[in-house]
Protein backbone atom coordinates (compact mmCIF):
# COMPACT_ATOMS: atom_id res chain seq x y z
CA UNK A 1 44.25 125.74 70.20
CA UNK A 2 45.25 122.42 69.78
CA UNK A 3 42.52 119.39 68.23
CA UNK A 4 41.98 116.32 70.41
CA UNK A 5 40.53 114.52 67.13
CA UNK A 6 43.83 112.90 65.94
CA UNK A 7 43.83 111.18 69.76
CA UNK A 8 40.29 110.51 69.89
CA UNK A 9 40.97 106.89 67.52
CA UNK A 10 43.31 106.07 69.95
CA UNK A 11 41.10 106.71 72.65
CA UNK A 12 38.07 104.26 72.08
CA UNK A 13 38.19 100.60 71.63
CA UNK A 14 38.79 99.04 68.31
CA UNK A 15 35.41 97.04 68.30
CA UNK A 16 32.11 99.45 68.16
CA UNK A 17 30.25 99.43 71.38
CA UNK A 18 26.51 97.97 70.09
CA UNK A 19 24.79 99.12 73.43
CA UNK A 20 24.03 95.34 74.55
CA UNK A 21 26.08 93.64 77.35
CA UNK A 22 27.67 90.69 76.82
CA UNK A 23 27.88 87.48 77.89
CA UNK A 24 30.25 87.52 80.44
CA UNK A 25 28.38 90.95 81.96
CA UNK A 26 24.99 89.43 81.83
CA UNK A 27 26.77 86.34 83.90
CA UNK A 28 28.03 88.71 85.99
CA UNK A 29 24.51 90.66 87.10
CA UNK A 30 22.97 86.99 86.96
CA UNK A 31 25.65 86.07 90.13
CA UNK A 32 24.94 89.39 92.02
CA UNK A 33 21.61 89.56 91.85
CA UNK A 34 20.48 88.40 95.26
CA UNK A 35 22.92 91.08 96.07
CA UNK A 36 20.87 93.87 94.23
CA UNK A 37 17.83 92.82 95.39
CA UNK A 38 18.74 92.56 99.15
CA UNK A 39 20.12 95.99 98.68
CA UNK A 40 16.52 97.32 96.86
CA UNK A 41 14.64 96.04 99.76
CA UNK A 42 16.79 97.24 102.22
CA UNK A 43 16.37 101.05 100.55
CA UNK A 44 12.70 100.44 100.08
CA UNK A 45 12.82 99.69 104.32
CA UNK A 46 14.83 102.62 104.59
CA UNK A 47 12.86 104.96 102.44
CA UNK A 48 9.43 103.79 104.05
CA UNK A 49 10.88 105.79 107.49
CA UNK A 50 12.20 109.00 105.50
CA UNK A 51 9.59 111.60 106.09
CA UNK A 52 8.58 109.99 110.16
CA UNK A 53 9.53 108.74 112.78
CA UNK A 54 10.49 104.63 112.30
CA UNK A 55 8.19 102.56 114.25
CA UNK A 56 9.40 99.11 116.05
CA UNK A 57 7.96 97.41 113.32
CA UNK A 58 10.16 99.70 110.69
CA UNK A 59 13.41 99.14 113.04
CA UNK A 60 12.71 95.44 112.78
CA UNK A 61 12.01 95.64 108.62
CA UNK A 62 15.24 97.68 107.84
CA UNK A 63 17.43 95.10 110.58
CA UNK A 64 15.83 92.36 108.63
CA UNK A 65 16.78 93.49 104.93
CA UNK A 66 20.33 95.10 106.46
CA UNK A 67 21.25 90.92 107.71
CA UNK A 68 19.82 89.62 104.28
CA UNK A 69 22.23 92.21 102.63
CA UNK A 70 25.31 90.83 104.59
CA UNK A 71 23.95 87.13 103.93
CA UNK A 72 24.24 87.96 100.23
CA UNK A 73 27.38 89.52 100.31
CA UNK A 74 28.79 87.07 102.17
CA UNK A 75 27.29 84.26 100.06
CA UNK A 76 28.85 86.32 97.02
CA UNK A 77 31.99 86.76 98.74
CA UNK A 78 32.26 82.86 99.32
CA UNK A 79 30.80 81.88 95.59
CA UNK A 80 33.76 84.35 94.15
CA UNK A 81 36.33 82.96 96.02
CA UNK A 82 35.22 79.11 95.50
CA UNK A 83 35.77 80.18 91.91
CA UNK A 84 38.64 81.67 92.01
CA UNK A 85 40.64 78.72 93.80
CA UNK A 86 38.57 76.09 91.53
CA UNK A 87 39.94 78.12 88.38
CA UNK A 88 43.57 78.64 89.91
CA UNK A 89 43.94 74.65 91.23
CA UNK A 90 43.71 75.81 95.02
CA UNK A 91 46.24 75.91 97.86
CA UNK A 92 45.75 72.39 98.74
């Protein structure tokens, strides 16, 4: 049988993971979170209708939080790009 040990250092990174995110990942969750928390309310809509039948009212709640989900993405979508063609000089 052969031992996977001498590969293992190889493997993981050279710095020791401390459990905290960084900067750059905490930047990242601050841009998306509108994004997360269109998507939470648009499960908590769809979880409300799980065990019945979805009223008007329901229909009208998860149609809501689906349109603020594509707002955010495209919002997202738009704020990422902007960025990206600020950072590279454009395509003027």
């Amino acid at each position: 049988m052969k031992s996977i040990a001498a590969l293992q250092a190889a493997v993981t990174a050279a710095t020791p993971f401390d459990g905290e995110p960084s900067n750059s990942e905490l930047d990242a969750i601050e841009t998306e979170m509108p994004l997360i928390l269109a998507d939470v309310a648009l499960l908590d809509a769809q979880i409300m209708t799980i065990d019945r039948t979805p009223t008007e009212l329901d229909q009208r709640r998860i149609r809501r939080a689906h349109r603020r989900v594509l707002a955010a993405r495209r919002d997202l979508t738009n704020r990422t790009a902007t960025a990206t063609a600020t950072v590279s000089g454009g395509a003027a």
